[in-house]
N, C-alpha and C. Protein backbone atom coordinates (compact mmCIF):
# COMPACT_ATOMS: atom_id res chain seq x y z
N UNK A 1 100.89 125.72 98.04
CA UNK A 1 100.11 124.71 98.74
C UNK A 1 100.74 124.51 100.12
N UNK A 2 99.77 124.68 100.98
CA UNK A 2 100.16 124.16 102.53
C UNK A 2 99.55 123.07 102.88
N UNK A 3 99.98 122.10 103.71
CA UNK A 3 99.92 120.93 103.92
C UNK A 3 99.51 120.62 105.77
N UNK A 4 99.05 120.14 106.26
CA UNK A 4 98.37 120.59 107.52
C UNK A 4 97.83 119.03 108.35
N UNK A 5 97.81 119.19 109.48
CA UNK A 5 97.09 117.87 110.06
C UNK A 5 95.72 117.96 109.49
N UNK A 6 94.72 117.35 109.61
CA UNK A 6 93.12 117.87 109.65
C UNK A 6 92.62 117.72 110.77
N UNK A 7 91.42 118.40 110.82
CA UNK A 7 90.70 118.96 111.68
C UNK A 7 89.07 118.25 111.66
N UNK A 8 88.53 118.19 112.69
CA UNK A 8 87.15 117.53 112.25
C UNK A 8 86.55 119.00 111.61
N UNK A 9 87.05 119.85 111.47
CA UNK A 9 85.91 121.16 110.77
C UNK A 9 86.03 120.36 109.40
N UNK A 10 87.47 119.50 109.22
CA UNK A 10 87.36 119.36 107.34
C UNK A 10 86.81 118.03 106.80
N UNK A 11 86.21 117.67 108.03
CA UNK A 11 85.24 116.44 107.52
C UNK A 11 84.57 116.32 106.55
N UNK A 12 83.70 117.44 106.16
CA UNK A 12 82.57 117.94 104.79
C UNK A 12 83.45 117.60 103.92
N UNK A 13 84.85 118.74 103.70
CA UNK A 13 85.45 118.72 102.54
C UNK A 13 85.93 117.29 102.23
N UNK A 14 86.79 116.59 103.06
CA UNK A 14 87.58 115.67 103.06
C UNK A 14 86.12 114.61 102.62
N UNK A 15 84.77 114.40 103.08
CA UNK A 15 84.07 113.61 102.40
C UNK A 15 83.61 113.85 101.23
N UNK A 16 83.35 114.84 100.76
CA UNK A 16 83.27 115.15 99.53
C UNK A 16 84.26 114.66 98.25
N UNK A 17 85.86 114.85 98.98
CA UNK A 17 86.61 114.10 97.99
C UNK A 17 86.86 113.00 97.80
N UNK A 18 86.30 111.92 98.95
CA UNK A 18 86.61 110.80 99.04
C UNK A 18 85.42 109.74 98.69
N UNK A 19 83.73 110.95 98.35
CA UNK A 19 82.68 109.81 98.04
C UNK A 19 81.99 109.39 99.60
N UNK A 20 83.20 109.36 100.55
CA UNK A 20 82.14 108.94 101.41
C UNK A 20 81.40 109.27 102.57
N UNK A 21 80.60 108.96 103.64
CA UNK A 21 79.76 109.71 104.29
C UNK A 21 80.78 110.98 105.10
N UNK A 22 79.85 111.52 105.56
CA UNK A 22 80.72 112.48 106.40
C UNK A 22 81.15 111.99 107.87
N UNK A 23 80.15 111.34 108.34
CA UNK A 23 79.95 110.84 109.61
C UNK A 23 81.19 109.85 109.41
N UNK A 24 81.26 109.09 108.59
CA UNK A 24 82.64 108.32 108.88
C UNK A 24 84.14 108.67 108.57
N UNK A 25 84.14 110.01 107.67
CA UNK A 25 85.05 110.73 107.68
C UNK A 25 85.44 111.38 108.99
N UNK A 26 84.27 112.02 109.50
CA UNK A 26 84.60 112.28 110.88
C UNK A 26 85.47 111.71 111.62
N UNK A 27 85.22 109.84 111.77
CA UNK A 27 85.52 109.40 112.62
C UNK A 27 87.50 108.70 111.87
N UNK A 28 87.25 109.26 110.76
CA UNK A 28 88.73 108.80 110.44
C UNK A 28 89.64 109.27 110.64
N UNK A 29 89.10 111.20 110.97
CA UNK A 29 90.01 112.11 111.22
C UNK A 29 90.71 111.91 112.68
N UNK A 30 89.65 111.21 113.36
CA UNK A 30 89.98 111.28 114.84
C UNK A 30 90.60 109.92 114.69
N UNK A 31 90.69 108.93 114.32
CA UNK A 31 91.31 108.16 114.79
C UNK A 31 92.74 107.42 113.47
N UNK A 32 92.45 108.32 112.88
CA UNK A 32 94.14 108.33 111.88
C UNK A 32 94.85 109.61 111.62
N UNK A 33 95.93 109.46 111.37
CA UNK A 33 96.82 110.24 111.08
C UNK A 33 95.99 110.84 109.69
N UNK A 34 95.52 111.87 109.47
CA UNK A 34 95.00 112.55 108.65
C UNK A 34 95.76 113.92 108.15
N UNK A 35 96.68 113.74 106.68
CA UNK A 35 96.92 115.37 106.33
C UNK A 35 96.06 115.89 105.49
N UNK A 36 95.90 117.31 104.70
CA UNK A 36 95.33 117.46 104.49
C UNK A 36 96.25 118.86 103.38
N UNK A 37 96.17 118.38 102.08
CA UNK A 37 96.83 120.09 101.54
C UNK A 37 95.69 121.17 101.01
N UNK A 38 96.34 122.29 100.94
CA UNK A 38 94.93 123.47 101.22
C UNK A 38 96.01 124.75 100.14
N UNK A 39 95.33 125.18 99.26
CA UNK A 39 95.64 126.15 98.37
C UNK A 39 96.47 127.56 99.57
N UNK A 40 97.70 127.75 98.45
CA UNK A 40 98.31 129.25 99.76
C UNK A 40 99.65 128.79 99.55
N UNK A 41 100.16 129.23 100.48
CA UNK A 41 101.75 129.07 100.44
C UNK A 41 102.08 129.26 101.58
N UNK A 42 102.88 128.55 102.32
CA UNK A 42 103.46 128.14 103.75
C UNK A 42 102.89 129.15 104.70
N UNK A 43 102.74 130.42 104.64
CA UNK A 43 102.62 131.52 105.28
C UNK A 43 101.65 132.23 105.27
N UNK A 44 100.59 131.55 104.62
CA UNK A 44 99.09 132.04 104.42
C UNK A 44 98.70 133.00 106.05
N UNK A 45 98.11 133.92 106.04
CA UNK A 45 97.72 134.46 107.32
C UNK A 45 96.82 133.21 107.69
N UNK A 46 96.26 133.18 108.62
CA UNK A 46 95.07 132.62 109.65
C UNK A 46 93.79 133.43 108.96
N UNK A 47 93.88 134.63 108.69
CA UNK A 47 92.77 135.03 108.43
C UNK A 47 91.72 135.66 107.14
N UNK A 48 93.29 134.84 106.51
CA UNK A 48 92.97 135.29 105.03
C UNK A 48 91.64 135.02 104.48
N UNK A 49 90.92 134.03 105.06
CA UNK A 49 89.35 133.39 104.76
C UNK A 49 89.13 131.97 104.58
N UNK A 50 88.23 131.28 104.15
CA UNK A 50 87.93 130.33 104.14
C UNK A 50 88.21 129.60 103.14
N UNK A 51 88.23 130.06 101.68
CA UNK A 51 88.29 129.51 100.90
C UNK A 51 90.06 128.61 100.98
N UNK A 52 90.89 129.51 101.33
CA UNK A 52 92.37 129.22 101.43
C UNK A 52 92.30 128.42 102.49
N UNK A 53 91.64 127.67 103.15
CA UNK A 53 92.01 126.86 104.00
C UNK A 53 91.07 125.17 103.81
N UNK A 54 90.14 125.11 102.70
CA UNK A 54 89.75 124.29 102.27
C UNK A 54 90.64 123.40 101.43
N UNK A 55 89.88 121.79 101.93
CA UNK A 55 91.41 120.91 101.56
C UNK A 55 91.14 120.67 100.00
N UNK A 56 92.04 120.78 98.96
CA UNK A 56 92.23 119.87 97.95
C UNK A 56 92.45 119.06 97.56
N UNK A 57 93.27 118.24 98.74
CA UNK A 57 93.37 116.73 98.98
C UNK A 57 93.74 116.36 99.66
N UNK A 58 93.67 114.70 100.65
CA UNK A 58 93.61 114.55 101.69
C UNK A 58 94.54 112.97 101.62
N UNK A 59 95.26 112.89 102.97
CA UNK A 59 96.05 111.45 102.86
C UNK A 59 95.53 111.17 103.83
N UNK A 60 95.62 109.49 104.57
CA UNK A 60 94.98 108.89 105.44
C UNK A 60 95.82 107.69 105.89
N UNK A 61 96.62 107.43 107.14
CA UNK A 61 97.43 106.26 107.19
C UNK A 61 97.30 105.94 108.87
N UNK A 62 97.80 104.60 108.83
CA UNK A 62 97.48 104.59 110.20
C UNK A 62 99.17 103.52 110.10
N UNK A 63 99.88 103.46 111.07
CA UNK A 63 100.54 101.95 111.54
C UNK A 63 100.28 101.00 112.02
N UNK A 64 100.35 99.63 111.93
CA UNK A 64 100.00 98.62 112.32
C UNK A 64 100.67 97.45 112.07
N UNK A 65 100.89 96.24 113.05
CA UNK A 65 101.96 95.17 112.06
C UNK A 65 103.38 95.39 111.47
N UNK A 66 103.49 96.56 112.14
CA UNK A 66 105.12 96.80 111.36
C UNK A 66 104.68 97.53 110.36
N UNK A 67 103.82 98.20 109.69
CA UNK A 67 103.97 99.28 108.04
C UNK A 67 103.14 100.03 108.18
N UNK A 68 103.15 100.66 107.55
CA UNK A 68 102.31 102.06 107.61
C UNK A 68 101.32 101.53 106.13
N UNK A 69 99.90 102.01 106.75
CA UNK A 69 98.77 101.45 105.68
C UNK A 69 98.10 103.08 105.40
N UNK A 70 98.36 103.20 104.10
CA UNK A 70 97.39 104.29 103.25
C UNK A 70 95.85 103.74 103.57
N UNK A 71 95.19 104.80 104.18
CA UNK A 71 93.64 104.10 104.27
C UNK A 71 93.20 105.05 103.73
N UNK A 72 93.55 105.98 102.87
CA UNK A 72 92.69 106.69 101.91
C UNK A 72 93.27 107.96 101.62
N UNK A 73 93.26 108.32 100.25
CA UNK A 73 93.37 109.56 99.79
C UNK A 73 92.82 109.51 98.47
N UNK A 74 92.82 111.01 97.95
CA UNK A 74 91.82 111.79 97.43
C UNK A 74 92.36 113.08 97.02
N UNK A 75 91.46 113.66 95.87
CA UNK A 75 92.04 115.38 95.38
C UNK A 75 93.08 115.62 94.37
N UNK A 76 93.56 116.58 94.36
CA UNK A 76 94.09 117.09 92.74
C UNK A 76 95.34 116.30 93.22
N UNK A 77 95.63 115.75 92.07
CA UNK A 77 97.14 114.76 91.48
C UNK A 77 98.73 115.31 92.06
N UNK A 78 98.69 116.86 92.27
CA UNK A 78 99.96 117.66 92.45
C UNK A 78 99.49 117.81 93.90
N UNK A 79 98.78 117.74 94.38
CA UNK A 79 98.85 117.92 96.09
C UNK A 79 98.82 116.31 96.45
N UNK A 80 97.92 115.50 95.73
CA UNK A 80 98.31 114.33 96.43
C UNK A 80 99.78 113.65 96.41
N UNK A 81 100.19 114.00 95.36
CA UNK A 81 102.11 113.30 95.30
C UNK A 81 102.63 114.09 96.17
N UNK A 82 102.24 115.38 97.01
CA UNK A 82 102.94 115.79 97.84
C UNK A 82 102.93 115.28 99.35
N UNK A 83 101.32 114.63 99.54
CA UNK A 83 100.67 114.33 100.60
C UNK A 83 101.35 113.07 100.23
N UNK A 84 101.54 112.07 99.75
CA UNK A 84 102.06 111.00 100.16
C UNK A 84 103.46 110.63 100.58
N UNK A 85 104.00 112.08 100.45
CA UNK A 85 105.17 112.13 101.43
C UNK A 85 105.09 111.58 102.67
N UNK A 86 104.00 112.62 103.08
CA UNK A 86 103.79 112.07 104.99
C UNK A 86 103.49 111.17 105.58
N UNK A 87 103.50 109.59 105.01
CA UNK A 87 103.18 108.51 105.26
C UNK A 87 104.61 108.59 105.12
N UNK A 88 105.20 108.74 103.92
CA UNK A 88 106.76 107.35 103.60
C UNK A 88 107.82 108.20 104.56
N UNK A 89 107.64 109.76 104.78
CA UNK A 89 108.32 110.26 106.07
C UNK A 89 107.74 109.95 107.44
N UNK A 90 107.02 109.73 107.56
CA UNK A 90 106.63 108.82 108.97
C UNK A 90 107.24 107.39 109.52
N UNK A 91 107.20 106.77 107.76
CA UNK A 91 107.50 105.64 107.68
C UNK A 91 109.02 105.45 107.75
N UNK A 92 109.73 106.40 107.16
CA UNK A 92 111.23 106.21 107.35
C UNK A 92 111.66 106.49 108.56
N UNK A 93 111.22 107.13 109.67
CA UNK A 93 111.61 107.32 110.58
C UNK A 93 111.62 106.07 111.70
N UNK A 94 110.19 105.34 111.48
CA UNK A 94 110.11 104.02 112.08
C UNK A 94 110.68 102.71 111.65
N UNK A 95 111.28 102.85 110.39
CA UNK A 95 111.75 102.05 109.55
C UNK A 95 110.67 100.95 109.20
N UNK A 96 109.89 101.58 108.65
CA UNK A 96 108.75 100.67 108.01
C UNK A 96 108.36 100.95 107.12
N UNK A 97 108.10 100.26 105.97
CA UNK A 97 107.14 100.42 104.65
C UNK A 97 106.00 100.71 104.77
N UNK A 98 105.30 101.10 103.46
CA UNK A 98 104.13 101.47 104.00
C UNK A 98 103.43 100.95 102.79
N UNK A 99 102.13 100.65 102.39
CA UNK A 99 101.52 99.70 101.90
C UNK A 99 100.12 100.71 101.40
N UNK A 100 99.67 100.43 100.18
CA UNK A 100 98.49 101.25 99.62
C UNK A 100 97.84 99.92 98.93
N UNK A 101 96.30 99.98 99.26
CA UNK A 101 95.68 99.17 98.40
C UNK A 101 94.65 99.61 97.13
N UNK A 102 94.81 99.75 96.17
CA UNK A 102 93.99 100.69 94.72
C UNK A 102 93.08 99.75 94.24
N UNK A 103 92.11 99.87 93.69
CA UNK A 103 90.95 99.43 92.81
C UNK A 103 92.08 98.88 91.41
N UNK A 104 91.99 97.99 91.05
CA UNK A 104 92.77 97.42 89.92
C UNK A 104 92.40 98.01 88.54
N UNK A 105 91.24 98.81 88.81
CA UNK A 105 90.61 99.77 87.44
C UNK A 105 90.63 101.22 87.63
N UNK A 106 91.37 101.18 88.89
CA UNK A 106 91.47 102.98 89.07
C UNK A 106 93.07 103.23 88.61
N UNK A 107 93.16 103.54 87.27
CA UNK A 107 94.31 104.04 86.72
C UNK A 107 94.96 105.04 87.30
N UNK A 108 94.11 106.15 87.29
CA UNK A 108 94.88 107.55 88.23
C UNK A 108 95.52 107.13 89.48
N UNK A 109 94.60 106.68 90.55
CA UNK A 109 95.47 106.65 91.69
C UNK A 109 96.38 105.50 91.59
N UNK A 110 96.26 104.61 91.00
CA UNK A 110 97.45 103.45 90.82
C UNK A 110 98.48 104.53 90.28
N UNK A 111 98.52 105.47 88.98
CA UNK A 111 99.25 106.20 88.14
C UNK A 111 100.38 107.25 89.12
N UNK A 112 99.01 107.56 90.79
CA UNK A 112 99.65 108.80 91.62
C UNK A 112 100.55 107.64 92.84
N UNK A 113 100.58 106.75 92.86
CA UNK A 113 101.35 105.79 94.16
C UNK A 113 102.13 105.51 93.29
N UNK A 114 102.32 104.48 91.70
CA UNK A 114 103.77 104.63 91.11
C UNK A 114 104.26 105.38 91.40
N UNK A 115 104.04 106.50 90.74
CA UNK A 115 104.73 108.10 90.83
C UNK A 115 105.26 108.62 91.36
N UNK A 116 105.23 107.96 93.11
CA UNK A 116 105.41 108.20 94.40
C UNK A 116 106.32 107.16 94.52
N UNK A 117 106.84 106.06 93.91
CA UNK A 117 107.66 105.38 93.88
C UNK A 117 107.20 103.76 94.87
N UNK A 118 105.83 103.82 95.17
CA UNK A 118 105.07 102.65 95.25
C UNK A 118 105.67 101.44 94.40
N UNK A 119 105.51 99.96 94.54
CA UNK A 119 105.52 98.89 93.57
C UNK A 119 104.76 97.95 93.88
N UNK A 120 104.26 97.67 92.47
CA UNK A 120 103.23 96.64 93.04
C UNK A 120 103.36 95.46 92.92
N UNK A 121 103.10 95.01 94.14
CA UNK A 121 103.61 93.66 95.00
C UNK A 121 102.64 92.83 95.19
N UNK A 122 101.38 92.84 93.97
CA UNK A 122 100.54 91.62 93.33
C UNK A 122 99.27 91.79 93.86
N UNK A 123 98.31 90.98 94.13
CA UNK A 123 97.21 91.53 94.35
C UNK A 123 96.48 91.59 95.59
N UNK A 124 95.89 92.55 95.67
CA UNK A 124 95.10 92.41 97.06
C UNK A 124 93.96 92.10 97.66
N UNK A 125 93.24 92.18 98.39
CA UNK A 125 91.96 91.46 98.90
C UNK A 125 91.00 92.43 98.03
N UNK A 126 89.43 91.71 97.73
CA UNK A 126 88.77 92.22 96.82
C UNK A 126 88.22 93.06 98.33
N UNK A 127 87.19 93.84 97.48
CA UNK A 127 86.20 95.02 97.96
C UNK A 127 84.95 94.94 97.21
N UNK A 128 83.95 94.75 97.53
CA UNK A 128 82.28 94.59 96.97
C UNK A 128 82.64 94.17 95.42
N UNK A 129 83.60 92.67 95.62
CA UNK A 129 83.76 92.10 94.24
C UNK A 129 84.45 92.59 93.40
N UNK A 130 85.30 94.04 93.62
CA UNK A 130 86.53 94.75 93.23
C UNK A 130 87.55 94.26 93.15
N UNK A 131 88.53 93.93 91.93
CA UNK A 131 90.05 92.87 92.28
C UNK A 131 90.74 94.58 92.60
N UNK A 132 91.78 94.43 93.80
CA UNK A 132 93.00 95.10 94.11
C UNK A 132 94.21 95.03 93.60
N UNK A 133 94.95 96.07 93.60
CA UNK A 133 96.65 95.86 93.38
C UNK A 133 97.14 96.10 94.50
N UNK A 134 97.92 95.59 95.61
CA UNK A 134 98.69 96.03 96.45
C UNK A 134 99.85 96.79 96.08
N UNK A 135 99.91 97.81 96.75
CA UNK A 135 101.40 98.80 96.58
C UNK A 135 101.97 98.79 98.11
N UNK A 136 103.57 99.00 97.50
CA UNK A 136 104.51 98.66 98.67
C UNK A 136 105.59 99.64 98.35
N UNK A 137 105.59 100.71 99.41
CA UNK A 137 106.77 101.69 99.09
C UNK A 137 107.45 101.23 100.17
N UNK A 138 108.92 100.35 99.69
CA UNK A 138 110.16 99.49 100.93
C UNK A 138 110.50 100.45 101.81
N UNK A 139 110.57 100.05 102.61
CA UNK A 139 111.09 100.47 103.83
C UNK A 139 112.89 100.95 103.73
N UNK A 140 113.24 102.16 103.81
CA UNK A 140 114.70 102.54 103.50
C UNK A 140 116.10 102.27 104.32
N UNK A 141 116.73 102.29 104.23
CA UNK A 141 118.21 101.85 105.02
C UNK A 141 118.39 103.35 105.80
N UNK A 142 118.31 102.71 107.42
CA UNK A 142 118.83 104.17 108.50
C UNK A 142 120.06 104.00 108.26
N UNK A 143 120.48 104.78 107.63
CA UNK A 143 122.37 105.01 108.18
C UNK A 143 122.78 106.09 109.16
């Protein structure tokens, strides 16, 4: 698995995994930090084809307020625990936490931010009458 900025070409894919329109995927790519992991191995040619460069899952964060905010991810379970590296390495560098908000009935992705060493730090603002869990991966000691 290679791991990659995104591109507005991966808007389709990246909406597809996420449910939502494309048109506003579009506009997430351009204005967040968007990775994106893609089947292959570090060294994939450029021209190996298309299929090897389609995403399997996608992370989404932006900074703000001091922490880094997950605004969305998506895709197979073993690329996303890899993709949520690149938030909490972004985040350690600025010395800031970074913060995920989950559907309080979505087991899996609550299951993939534990996993990632997330904690949840009680509840969060609803969504179309949805209760939240806030997750909070702390911010680490620069030595």
């Amino acid at each position: 698995m290679r791991v990659r900025d995104a591109v507005e070409a991966d808007a389709q894919a990246i909406a597809a995994l996420s449910g939502q329109p494309v048109d506003a995927t579009r506009e997430v790519v351009h204005d967040r930090s968007v990775r994106v992991a893609v089947p292959g191995e570090e060294d994939v040619d450029a021209d190996a084809g298309p299929d090897l460069d389609e995403p399997i899952a996608y992370v989404a964060f932006d900074a703000r307020r001091g922490r880094v905010h997950l605004t969305g991810f998506a895709g197979e379970e073993a690329a996303l625990r890899r993709l949520l590296e690149e938030p909490a390495r972004f985040a350690d560098r600025e010395g800031m936490a970074v913060e995920a908000i989950v559907d309080r009935d979505d087991e899996a992705r609550r299951s993939i931010v534990e996993a990632a060493g997330f904690e949840d730090v009680g509840s969060g603002p609803r969504f179309d009458g949805a209760e939240t869990v806030r997750y909070r991966l702390p911010a680490t000691e620069q030595g």
